[in-house]
N, C-alpha and C. Protein backbone atom coordinates (compact mmCIF):
# COMPACT_ATOMS: atom_id res chain seq x y z
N UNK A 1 -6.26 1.80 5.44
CA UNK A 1 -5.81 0.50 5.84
C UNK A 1 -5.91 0.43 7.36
N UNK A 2 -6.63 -0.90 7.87
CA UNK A 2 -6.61 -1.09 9.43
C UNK A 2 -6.07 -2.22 9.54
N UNK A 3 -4.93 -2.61 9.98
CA UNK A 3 -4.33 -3.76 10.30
C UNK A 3 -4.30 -3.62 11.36
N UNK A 4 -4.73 -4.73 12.05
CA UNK A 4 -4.76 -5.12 13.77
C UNK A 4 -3.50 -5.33 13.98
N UNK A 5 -2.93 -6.29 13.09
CA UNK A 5 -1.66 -6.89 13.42
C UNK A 5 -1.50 -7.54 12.02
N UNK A 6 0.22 -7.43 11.32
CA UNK A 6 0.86 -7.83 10.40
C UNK A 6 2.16 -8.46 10.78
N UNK A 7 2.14 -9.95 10.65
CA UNK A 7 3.62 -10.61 11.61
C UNK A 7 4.18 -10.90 10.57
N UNK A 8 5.23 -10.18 10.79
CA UNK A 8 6.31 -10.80 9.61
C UNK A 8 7.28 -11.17 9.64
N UNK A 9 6.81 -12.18 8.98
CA UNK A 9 7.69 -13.32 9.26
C UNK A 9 9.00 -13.34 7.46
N UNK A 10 9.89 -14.69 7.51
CA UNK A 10 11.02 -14.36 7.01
C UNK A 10 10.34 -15.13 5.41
N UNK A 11 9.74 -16.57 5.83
CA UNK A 11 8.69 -16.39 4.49
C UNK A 11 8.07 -15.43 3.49
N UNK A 12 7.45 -14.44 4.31
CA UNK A 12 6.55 -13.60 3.84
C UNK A 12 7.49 -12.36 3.20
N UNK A 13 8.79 -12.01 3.05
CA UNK A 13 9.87 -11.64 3.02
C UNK A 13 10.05 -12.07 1.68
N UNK A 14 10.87 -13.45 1.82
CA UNK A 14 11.17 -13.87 0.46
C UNK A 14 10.14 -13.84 -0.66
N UNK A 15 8.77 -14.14 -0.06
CA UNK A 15 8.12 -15.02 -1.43
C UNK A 15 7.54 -13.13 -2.22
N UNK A 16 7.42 -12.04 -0.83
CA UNK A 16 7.23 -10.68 -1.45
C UNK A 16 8.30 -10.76 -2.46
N UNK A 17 9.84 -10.61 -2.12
CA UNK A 17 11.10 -10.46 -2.83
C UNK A 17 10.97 -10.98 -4.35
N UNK A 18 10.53 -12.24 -4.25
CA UNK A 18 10.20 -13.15 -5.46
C UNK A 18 10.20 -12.82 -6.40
N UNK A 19 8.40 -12.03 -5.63
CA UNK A 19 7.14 -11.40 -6.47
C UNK A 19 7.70 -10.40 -7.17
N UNK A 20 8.49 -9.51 -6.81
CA UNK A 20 8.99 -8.42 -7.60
C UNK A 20 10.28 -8.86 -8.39
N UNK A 21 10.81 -10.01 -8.19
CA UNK A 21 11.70 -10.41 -8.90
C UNK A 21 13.28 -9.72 -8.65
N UNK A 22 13.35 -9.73 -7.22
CA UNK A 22 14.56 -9.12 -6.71
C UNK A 22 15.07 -10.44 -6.04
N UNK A 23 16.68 -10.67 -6.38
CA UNK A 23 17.00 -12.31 -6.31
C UNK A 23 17.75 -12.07 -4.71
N UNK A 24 18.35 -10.37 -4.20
CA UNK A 24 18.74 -10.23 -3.08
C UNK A 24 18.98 -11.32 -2.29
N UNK A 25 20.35 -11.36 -1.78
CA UNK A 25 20.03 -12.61 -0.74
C UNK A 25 19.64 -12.17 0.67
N UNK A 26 19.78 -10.52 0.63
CA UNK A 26 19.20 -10.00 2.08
C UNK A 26 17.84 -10.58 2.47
N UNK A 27 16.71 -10.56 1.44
CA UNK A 27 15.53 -10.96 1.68
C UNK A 27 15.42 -12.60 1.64
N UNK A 28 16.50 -13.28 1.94
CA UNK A 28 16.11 -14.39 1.85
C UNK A 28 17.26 -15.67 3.13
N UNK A 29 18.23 -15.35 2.63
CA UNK A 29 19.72 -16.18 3.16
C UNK A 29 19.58 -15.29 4.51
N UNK A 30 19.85 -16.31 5.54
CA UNK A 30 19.60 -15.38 6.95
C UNK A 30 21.11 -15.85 6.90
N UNK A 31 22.34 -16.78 6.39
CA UNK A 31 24.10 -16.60 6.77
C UNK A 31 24.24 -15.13 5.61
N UNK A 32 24.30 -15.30 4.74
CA UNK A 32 24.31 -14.09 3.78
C UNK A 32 23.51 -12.55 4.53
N UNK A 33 22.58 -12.73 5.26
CA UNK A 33 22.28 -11.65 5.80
C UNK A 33 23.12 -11.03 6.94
N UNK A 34 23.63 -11.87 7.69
CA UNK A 34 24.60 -12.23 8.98
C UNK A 34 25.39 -11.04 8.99
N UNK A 35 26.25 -10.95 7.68
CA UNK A 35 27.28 -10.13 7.26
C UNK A 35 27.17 -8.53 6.69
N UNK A 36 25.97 -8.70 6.57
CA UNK A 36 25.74 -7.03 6.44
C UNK A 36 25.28 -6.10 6.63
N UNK A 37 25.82 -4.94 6.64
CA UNK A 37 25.20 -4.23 7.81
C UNK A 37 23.86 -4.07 8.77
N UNK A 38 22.61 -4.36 8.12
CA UNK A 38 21.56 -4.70 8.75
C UNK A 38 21.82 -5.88 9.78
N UNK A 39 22.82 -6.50 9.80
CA UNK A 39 23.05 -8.07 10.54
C UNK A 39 21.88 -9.12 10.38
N UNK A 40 20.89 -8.77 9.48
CA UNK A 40 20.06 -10.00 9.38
C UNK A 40 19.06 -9.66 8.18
N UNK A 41 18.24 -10.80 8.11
CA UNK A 41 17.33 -10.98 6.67
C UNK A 41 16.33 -9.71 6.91
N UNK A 42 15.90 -9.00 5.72
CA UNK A 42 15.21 -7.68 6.06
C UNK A 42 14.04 -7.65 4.90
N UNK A 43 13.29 -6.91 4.80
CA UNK A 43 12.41 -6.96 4.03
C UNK A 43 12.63 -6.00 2.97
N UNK A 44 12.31 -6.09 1.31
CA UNK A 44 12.60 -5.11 0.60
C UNK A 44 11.55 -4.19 0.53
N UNK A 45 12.13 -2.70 -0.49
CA UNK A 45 11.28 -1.67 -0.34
C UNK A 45 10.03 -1.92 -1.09
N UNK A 46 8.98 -1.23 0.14
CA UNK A 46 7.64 -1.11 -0.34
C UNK A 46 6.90 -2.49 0.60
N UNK A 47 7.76 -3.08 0.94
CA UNK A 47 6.97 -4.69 1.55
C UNK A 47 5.86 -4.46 2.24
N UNK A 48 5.57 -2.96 2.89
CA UNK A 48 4.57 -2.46 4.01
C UNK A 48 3.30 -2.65 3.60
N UNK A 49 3.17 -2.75 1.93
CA UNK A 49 1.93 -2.76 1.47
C UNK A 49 1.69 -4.35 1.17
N UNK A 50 2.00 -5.20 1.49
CA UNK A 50 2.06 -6.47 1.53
C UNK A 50 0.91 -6.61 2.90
N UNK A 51 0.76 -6.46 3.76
CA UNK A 51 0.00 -5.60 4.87
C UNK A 51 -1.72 -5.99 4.65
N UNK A 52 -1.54 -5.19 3.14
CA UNK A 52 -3.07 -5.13 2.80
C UNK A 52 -3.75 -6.08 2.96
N UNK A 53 -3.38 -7.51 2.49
CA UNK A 53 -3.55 -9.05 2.71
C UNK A 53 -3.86 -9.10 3.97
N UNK A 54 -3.66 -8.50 4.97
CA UNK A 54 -4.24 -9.19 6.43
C UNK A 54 -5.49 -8.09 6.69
N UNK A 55 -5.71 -7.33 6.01
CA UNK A 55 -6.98 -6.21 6.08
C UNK A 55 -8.11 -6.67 5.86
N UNK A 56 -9.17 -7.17 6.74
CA UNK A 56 -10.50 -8.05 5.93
C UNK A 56 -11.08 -7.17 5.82
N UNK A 57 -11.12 -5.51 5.10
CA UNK A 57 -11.67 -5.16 4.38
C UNK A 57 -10.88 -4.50 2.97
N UNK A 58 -9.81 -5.18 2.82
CA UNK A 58 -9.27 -4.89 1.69
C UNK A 58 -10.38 -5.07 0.42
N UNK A 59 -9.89 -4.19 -0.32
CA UNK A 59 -11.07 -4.16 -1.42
C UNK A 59 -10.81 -5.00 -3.00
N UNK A 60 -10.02 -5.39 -2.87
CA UNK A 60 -9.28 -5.87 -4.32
C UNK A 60 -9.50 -7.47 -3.83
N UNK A 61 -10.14 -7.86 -2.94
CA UNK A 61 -10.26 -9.28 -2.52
C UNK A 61 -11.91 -9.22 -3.08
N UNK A 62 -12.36 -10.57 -3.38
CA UNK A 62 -13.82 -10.97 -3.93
C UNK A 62 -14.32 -10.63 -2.70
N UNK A 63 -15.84 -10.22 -2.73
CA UNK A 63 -16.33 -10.53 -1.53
C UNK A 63 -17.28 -11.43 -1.38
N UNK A 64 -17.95 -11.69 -0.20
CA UNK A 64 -18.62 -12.69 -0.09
C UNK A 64 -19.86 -13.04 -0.76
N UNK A 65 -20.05 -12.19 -1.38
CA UNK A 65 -21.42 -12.13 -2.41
C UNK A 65 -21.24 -12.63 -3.47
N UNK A 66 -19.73 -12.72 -3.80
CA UNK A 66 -19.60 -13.74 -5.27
C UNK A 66 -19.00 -13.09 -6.10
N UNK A 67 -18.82 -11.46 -5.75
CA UNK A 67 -17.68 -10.94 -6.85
C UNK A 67 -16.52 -11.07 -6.94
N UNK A 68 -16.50 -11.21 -8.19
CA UNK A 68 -14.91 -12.18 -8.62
C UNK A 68 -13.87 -11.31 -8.12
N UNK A 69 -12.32 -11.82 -8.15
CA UNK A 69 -10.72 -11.28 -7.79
C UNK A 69 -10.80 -10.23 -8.85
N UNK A 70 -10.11 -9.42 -8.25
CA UNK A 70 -9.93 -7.79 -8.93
C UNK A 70 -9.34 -8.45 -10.39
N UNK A 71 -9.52 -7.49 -11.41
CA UNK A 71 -8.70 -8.35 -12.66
C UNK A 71 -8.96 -9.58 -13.38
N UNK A 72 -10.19 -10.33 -12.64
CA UNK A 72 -10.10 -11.62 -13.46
C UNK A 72 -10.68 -11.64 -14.91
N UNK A 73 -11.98 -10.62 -14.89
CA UNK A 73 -12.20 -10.50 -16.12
C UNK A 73 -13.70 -10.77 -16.21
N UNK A 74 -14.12 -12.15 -15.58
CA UNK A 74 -15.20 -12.85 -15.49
C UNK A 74 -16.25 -12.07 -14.77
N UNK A 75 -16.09 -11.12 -14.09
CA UNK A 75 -17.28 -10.50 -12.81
C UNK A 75 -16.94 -9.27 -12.39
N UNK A 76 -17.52 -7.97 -12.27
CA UNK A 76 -17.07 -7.25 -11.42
C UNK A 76 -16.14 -7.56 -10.35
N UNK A 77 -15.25 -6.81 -10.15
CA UNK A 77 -14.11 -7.20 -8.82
C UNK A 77 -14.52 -6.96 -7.51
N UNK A 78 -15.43 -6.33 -7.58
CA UNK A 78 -15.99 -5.78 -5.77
C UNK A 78 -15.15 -4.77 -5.34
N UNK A 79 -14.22 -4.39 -6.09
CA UNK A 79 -13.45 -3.20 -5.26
C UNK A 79 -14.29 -2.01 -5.40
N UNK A 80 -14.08 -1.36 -4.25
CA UNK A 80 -15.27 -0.35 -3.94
C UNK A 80 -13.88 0.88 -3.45
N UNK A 81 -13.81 2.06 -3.42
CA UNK A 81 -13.42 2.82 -3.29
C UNK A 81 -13.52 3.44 -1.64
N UNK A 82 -12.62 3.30 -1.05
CA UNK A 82 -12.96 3.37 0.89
C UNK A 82 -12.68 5.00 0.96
N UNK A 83 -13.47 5.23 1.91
CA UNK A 83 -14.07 6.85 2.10
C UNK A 83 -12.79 7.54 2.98
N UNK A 84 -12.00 8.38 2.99
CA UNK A 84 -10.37 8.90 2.88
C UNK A 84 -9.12 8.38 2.99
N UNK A 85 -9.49 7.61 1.45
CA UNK A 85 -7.98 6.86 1.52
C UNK A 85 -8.16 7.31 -0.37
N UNK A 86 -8.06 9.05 -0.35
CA UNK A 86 -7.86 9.26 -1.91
C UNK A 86 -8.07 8.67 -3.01
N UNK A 87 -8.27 9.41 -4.38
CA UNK A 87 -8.40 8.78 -5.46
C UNK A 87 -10.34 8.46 -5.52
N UNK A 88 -10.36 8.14 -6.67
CA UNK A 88 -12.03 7.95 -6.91
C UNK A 88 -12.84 8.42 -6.51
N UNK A 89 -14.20 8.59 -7.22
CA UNK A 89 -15.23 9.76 -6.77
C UNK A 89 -15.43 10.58 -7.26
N UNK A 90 -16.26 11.43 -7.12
CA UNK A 90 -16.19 13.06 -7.68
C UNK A 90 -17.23 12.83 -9.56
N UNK A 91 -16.76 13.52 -9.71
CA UNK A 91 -18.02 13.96 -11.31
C UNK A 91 -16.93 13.31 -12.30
N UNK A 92 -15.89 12.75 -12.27
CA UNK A 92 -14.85 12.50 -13.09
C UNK A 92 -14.68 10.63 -12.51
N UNK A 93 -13.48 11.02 -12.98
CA UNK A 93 -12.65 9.67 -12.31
C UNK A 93 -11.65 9.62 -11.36
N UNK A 94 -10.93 8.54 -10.77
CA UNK A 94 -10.32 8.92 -9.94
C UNK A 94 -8.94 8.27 -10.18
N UNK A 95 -7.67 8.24 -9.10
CA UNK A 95 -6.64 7.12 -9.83
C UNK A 95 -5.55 7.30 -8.81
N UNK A 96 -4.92 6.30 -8.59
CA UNK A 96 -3.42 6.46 -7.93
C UNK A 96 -2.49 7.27 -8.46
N UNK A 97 -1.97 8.10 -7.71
CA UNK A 97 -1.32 9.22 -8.28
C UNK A 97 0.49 9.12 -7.74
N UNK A 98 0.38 8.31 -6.64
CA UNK A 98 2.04 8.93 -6.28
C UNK A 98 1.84 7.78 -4.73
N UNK A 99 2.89 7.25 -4.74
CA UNK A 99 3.48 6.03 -3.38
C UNK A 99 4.79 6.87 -2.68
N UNK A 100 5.27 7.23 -1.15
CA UNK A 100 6.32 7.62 -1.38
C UNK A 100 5.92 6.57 0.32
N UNK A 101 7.63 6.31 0.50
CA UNK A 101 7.51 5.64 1.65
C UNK A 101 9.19 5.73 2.39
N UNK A 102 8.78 6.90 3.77
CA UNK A 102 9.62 6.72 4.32
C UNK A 102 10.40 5.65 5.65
N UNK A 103 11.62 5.36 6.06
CA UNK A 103 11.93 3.93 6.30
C UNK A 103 12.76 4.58 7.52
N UNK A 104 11.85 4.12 8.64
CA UNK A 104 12.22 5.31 10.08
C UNK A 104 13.71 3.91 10.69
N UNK A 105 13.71 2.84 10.05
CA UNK A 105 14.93 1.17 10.29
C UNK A 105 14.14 0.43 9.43
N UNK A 106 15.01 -0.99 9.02
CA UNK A 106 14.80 -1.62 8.53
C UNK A 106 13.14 -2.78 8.85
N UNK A 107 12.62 -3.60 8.29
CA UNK A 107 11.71 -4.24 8.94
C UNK A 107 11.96 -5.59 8.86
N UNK A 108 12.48 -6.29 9.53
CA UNK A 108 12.82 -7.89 9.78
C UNK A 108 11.53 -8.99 9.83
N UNK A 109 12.10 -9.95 10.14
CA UNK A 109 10.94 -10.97 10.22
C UNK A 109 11.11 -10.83 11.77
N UNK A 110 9.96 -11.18 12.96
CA UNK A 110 9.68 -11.07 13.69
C UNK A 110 9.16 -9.66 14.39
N UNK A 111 9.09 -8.82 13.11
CA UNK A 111 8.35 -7.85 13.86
C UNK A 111 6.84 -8.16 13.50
N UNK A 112 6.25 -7.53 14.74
CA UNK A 112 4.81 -7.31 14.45
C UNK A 112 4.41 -5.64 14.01
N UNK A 113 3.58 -5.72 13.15
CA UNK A 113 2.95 -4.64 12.58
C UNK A 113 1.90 -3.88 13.14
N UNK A 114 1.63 -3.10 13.31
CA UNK A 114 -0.02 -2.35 13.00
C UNK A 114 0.11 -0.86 12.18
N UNK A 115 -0.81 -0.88 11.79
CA UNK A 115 -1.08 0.41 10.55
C UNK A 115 -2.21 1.47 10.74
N UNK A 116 -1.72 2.75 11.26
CA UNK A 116 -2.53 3.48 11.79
C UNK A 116 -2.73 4.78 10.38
N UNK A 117 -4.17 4.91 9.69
CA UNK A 117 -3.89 5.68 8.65
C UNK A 117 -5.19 6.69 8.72
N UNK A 118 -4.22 7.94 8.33
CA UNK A 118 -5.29 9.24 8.57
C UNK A 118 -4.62 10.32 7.47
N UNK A 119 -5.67 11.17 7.18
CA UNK A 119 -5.90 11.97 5.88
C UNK A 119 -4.84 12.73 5.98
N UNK A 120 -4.00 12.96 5.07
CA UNK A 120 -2.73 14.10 4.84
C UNK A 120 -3.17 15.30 4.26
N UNK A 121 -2.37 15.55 3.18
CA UNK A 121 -3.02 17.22 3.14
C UNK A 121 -3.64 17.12 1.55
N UNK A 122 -4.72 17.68 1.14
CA UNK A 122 -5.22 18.01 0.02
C UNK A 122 -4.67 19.25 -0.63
N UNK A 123 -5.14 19.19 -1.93
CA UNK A 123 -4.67 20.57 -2.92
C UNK A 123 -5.15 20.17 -4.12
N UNK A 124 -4.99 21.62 -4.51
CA UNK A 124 -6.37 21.29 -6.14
C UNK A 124 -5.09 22.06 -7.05
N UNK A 125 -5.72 21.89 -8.50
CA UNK A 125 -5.19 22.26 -9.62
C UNK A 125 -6.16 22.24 -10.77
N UNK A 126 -5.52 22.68 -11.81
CA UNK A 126 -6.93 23.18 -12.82
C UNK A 126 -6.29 22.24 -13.97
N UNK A 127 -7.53 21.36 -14.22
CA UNK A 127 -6.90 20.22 -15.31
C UNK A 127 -7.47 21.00 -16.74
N UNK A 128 -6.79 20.43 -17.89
CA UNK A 128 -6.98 21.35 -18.94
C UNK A 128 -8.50 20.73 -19.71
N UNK A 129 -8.15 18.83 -19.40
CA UNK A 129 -9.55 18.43 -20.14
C UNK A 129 -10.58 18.33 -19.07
N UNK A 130 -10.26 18.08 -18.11
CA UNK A 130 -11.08 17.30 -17.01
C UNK A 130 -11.79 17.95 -15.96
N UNK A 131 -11.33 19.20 -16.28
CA UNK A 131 -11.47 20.48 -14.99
C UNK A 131 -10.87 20.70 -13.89
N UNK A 132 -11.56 20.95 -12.58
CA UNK A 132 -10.75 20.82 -11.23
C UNK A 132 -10.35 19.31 -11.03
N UNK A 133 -8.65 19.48 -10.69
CA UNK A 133 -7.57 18.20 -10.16
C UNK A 133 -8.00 18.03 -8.92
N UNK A 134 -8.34 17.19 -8.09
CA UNK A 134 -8.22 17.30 -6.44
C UNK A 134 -7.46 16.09 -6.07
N UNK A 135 -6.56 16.73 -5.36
CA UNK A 135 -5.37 15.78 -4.93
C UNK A 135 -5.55 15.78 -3.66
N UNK A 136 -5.04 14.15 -2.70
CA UNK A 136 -5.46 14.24 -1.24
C UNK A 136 -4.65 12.67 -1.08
N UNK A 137 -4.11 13.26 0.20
CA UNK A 137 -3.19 12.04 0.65
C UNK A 137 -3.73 11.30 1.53
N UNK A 138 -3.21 10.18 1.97
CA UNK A 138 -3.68 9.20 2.72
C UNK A 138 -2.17 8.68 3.80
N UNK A 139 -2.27 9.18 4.82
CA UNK A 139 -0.79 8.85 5.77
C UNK A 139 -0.81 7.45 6.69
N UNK A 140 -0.33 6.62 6.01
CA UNK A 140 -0.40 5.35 7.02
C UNK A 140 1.28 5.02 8.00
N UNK A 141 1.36 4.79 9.13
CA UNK A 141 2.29 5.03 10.06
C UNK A 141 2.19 3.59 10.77
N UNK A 142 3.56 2.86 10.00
CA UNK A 142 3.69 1.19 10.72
C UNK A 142 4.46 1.19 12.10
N UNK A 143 3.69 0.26 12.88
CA UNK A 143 4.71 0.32 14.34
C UNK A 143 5.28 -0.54 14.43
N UNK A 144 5.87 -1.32 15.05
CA UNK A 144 6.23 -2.85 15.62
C UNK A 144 5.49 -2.76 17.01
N UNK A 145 6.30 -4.06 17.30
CA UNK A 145 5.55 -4.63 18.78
C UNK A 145 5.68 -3.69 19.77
N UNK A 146 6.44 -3.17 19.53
CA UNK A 146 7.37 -2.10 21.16
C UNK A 146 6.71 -0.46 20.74
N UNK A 147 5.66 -0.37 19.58
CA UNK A 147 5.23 0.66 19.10
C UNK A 147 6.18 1.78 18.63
N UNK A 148 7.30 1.08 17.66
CA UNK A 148 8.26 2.47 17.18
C UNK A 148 8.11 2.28 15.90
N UNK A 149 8.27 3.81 15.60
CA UNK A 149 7.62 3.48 14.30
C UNK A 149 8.54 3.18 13.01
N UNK A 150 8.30 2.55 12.15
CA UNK A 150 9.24 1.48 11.56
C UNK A 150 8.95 2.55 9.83
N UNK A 151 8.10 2.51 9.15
CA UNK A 151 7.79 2.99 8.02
C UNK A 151 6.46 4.14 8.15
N UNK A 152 6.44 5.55 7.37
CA UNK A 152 5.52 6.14 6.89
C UNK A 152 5.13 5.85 5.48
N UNK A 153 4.23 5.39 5.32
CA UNK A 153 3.29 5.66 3.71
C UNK A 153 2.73 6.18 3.44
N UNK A 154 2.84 7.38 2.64
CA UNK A 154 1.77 8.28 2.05
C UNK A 154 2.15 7.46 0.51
N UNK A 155 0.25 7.83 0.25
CA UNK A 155 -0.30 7.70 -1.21
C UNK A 155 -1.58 9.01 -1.64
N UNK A 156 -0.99 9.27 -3.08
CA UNK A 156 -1.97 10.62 -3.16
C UNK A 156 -2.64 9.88 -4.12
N UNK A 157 -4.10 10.33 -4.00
CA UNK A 157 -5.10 9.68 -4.86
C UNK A 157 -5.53 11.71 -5.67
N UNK A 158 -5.45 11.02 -7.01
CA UNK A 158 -6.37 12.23 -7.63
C UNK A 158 -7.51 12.21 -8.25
N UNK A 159 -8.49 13.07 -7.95
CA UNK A 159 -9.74 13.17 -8.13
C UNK A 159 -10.40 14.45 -9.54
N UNK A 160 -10.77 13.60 -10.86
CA UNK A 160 -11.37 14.85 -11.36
C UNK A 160 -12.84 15.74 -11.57
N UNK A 161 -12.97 16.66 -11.58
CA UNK A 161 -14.50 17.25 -11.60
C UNK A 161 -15.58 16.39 -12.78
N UNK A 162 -14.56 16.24 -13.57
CA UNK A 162 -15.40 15.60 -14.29
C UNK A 162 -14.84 14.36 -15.64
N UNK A 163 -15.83 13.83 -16.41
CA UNK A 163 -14.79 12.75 -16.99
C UNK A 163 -13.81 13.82 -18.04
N UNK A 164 -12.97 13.28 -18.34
CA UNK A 164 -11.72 13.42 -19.41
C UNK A 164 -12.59 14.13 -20.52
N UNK A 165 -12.67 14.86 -21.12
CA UNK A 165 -13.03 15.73 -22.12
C UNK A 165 -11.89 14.62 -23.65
N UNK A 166 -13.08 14.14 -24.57
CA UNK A 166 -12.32 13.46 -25.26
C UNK A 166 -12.23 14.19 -26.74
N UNK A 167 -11.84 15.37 -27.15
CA UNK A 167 -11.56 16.12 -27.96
C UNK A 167 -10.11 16.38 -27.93
C-alpha cells in the first residue's frame, strides 16, 4: 500500500462504522464522544484499511481497460497480485492468512495519513496436501500529519508449492 495522503475525516468514520455494522456513538456523535475518555469521535478497529480507497493502484478497483469490480461476476476483476505484499504466486495458490493491527493512539477525524509498507519476516512449513507453506508478512506503518505513528499493520499472505492435492 502507497498512500500519499489519507484525510480523515469524521464522515469517513461513520459511514466505515456503518459498514461493519457497529451502531457506537464514538464513531459518530461528536457530544456523545465529548465524554469519553478519548474526548472525541474516533475511528473503529481496523479503519486503517479503509486507506486502500485512496491507493490508485489498489487492485480490487476495475481498471481502465474495462475489467469489471472485484466480485461482480460479469468480467474478470483486474486484481492482480502486487509484488511483496504476500499471499499469491508460487506453483500453488495463494491467500490471506492473518490481519493483526497494532494502535500506537486513537485515529480521529482530522488526521492526515500516510502508509509506509515494507516486507516483515518470512517462514516456511511443510503442508500435508500442498507441499511447502511459505508464509511472509507485509508491515505497513500509519503516520499523521506531525509524522507519529498512529497504527502498525501487518498481514501474512501464504503461499503454496503447489495446488491442493485433491485426494
Amino acid at each position: 500500500m502507497a498512500v500519499d495522503k489519507f484525510a480523515v475525516e469524521a464522515s469517513h468514520i461513520m459511514m466505515f462504522a456503518r459498514s461493519i455494522g457497529d451502531d457506537n456513538q464514538i464513531y459518530h456523535d461528536a457530544d456523545y464522544a465529548s465524554g469519553t475518555e478519548p474526548g472525541s469521535v474516533i475511528a473503529p478497529p481496523t479503519f486503517a484499511q479503509a486507506s486502500a480507497q485512496f491507493d490508485p493502484d489498489y487492485g480490487l478497483r476495475p481498471s481502465i481497460d474495462g475489467d469489471g469490480w472485484f466480485g461482480s461476476g460479469g468480467k474478470p476483476s483486474g486484481a492482480k497480485p502486487r509484488e511483496g505484499e504476500g499471499g499469491g504466486g508460487g506453483g500453488g495458490g495463494g491467500l490471506h492468512a492473518e490481519q493483526r493491527f497494532v494502535y500506537h493512539r486513537h485515529t480521529k477525524p482530522g488526521d492526515v495519513l500516510t502508509a509506509t509498507t515494507k516486507p516483515g519476516n518470512t517462514w516456511e512449513k511443510e503442508g500435508k496436501r500442498s507441499g511447502k507453506l511459505v508464509f511472509s508478512e507485509s508491515v505497513t506503518e500509519y503516520r499523521d500529519q506531525n509524522g507519529e505513528l498512529v497504527i502498525t499493520a501487518t498481514g501474512v499472505g501464504v503461499r503454496t508449492e503447489r495446488p491442493v492435492d485433491q485426494s
